[in-house]
Protein backbone atom coordinates (compact mmCIF):
# COMPACT_ATOMS: atom_id res chain seq x y z
CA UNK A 1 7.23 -7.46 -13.84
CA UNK A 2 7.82 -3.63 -14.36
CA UNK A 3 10.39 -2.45 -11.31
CA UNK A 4 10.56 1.05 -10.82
CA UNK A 5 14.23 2.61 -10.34
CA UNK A 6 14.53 2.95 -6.66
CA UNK A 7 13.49 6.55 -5.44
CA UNK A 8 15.64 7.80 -2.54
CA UNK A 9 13.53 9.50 -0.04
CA UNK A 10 15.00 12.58 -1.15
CA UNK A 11 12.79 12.30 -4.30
CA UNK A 12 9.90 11.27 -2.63
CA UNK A 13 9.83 13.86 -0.14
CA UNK A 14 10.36 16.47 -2.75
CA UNK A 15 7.58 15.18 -5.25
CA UNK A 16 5.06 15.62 -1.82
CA UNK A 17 3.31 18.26 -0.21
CA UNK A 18 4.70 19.88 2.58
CA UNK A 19 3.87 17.29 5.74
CA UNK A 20 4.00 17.99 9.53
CA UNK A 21 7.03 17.07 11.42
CA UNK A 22 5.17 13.61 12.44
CA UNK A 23 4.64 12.63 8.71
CA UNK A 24 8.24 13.36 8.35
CA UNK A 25 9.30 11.11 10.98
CA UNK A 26 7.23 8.27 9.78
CA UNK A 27 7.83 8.84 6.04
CA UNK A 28 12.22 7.91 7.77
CA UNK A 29 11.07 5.51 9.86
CA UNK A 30 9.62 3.79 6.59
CA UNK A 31 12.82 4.81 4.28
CA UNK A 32 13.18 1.74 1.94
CA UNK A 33 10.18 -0.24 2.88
CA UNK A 34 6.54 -0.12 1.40
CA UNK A 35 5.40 2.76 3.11
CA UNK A 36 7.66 5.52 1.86
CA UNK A 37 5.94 4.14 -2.06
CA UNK A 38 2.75 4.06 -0.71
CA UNK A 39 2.89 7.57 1.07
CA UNK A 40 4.38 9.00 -2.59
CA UNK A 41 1.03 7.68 -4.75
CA UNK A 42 -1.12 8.47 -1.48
CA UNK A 43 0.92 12.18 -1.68
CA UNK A 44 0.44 12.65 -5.32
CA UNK A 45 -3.83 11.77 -5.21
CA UNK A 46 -3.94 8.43 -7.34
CA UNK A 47 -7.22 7.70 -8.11
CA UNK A 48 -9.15 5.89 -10.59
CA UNK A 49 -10.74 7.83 -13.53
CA UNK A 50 -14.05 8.64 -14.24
CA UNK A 51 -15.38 7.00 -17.32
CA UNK A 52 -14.08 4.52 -19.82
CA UNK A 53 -10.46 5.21 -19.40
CA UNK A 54 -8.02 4.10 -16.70
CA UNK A 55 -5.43 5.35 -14.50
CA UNK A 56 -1.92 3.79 -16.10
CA UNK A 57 -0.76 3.81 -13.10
CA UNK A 58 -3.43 2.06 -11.17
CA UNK A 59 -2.75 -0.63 -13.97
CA UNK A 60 0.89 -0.44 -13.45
CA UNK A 61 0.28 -1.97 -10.20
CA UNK A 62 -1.04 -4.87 -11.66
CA UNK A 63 2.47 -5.52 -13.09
CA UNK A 64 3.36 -6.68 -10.10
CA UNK A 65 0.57 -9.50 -10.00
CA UNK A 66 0.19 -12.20 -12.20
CA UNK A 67 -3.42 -10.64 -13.40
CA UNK A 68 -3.75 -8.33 -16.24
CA UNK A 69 -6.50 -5.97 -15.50
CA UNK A 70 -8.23 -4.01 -18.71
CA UNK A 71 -10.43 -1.15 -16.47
CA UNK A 72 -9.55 -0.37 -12.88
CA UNK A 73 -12.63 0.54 -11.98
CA UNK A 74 -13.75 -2.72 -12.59
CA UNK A 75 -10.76 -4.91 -10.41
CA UNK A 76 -10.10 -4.21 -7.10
CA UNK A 77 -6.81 -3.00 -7.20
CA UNK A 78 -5.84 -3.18 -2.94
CA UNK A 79 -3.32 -6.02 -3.60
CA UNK A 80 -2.13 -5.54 -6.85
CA UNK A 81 -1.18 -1.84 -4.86
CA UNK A 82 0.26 -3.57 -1.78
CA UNK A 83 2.50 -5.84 -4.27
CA UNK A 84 3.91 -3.49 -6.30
CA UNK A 85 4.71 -1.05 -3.25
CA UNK A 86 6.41 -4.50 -1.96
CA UNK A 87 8.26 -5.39 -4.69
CA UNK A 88 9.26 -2.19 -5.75
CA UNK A 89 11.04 -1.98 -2.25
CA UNK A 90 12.71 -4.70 -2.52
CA UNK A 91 10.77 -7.28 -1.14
CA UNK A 92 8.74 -10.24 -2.28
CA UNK A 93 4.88 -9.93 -2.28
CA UNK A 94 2.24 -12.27 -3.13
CA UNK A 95 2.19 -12.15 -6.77
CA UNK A 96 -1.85 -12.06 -6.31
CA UNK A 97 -3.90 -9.50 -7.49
CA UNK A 98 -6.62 -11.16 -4.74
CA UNK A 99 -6.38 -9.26 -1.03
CA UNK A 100 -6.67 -12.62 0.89
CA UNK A 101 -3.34 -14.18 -0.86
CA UNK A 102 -1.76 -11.55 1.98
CA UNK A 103 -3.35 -13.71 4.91
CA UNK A 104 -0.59 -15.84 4.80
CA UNK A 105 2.12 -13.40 3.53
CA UNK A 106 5.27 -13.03 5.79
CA UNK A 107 4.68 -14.20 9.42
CA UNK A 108 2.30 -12.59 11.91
CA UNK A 109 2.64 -9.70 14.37
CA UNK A 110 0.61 -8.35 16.66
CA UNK A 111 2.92 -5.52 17.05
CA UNK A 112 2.64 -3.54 13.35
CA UNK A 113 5.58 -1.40 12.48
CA UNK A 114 5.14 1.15 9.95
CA UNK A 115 5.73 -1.06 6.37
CA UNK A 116 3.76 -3.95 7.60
CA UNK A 117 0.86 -5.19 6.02
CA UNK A 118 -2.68 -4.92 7.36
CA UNK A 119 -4.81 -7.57 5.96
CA UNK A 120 -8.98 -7.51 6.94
CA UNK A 121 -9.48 -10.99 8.76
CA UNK A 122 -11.75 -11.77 5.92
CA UNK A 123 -9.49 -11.33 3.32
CA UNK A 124 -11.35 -8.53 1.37
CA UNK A 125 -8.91 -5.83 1.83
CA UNK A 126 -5.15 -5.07 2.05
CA UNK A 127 -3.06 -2.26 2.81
CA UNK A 128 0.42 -1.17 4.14
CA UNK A 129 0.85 0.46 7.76
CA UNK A 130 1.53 3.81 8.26
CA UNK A 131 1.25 3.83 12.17
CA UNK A 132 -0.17 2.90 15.14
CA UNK A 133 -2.25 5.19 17.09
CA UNK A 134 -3.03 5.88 20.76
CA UNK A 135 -6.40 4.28 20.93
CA UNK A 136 -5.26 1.02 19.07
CA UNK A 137 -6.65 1.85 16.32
CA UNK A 138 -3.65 1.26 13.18
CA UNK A 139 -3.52 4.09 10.38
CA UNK A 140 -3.23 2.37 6.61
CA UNK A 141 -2.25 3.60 3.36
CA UNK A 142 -4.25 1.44 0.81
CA UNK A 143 -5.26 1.33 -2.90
CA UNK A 144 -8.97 1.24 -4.22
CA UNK A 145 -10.15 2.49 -0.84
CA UNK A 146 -13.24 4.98 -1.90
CA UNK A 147 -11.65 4.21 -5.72
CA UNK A 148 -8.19 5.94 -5.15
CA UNK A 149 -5.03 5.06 -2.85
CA UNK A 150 -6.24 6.28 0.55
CA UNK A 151 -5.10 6.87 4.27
CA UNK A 152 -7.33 6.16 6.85
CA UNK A 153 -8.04 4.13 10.29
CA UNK A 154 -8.92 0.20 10.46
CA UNK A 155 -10.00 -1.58 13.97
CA UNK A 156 -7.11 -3.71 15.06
CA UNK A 157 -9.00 -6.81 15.89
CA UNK A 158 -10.62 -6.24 12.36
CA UNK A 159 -7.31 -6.80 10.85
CA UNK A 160 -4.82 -8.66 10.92
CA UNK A 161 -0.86 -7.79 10.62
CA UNK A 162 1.77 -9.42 8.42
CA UNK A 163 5.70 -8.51 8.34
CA UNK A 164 8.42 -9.46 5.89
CA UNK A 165 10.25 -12.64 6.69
């Protein structure tokens, strides 16, 4: 599996665009778990390419699966994303390039902190939380969401919530 050197959040923050002061304090809250690597590819636009050729980086996620894509537009890419933000943090992911190997990841919560994993109930999609907002709603940072990695809302009782043992 390809491990990335560790960035300090020095070097992520500096390789982002300017953020509010929120973004700041959640980027710290999430210093040295998935999040701060998720927010850097989110930051920096990854996104599949158009036409025959493929993002190496997209594919680079897949190093941390035990699947070896050839296009990324034709894999969903969501877990092999999730693992390699995971492993690349330090931790221990599923080894799965398939979103519903998360479903049993870790133990439950039903109190996400930003790094956690959000996993649809149905196992088709996977992504890494960023926060949790007023109206219960829980904000995700996720690859091959609309083909790139992606920040957006998911219903809490459509998802389900997995920490780190």
């Amino acid at each position: 599996m390809k491990k990335l050197g560790k960035l300090s959040l020095g070097e992520i923050k500096q390789s982002m665009p300017i953020i509010d002061q929120n973004e700041q304090e959640n980027l710290m809250a999430g210093s040295g778990n998935p999040y701060s690597l998720a927010y850097y590819y989110y930051s920096i636009g990854t996104a599949e390419v158009v036409g025959s050729e493929s993002n190496p980086d997209i594919l680079d996620f897949f190093t941390a699966t035990s699947y070896v894509p050839t296009d990324d537009s034709k894999d969903g890419w969501c877990s092999a994303f999730a693992n390699y933000c995971v492993y690349n943090s330090g931790g221990s992911g599923t080894n799965s390039a398939l979103a519903s190997s998360w479903l049993t990841w870790g133990s439950s919560t039903n109190s996400p902190q930003v790094g956690d994993i959000a996993v649809a109930n149905d196992g088709s999609h996977v992504g890494i939380v960023q926060g949790v907002n007023a109206d219960g709603t829980v904000t995700v940072i996720d690859g091959n969401y609309s083909n790139k990695v992606s920040r957006h809302d998911v219903s809490s009782s459509s998802y389900s919530f997995r920490t780190a043992n």
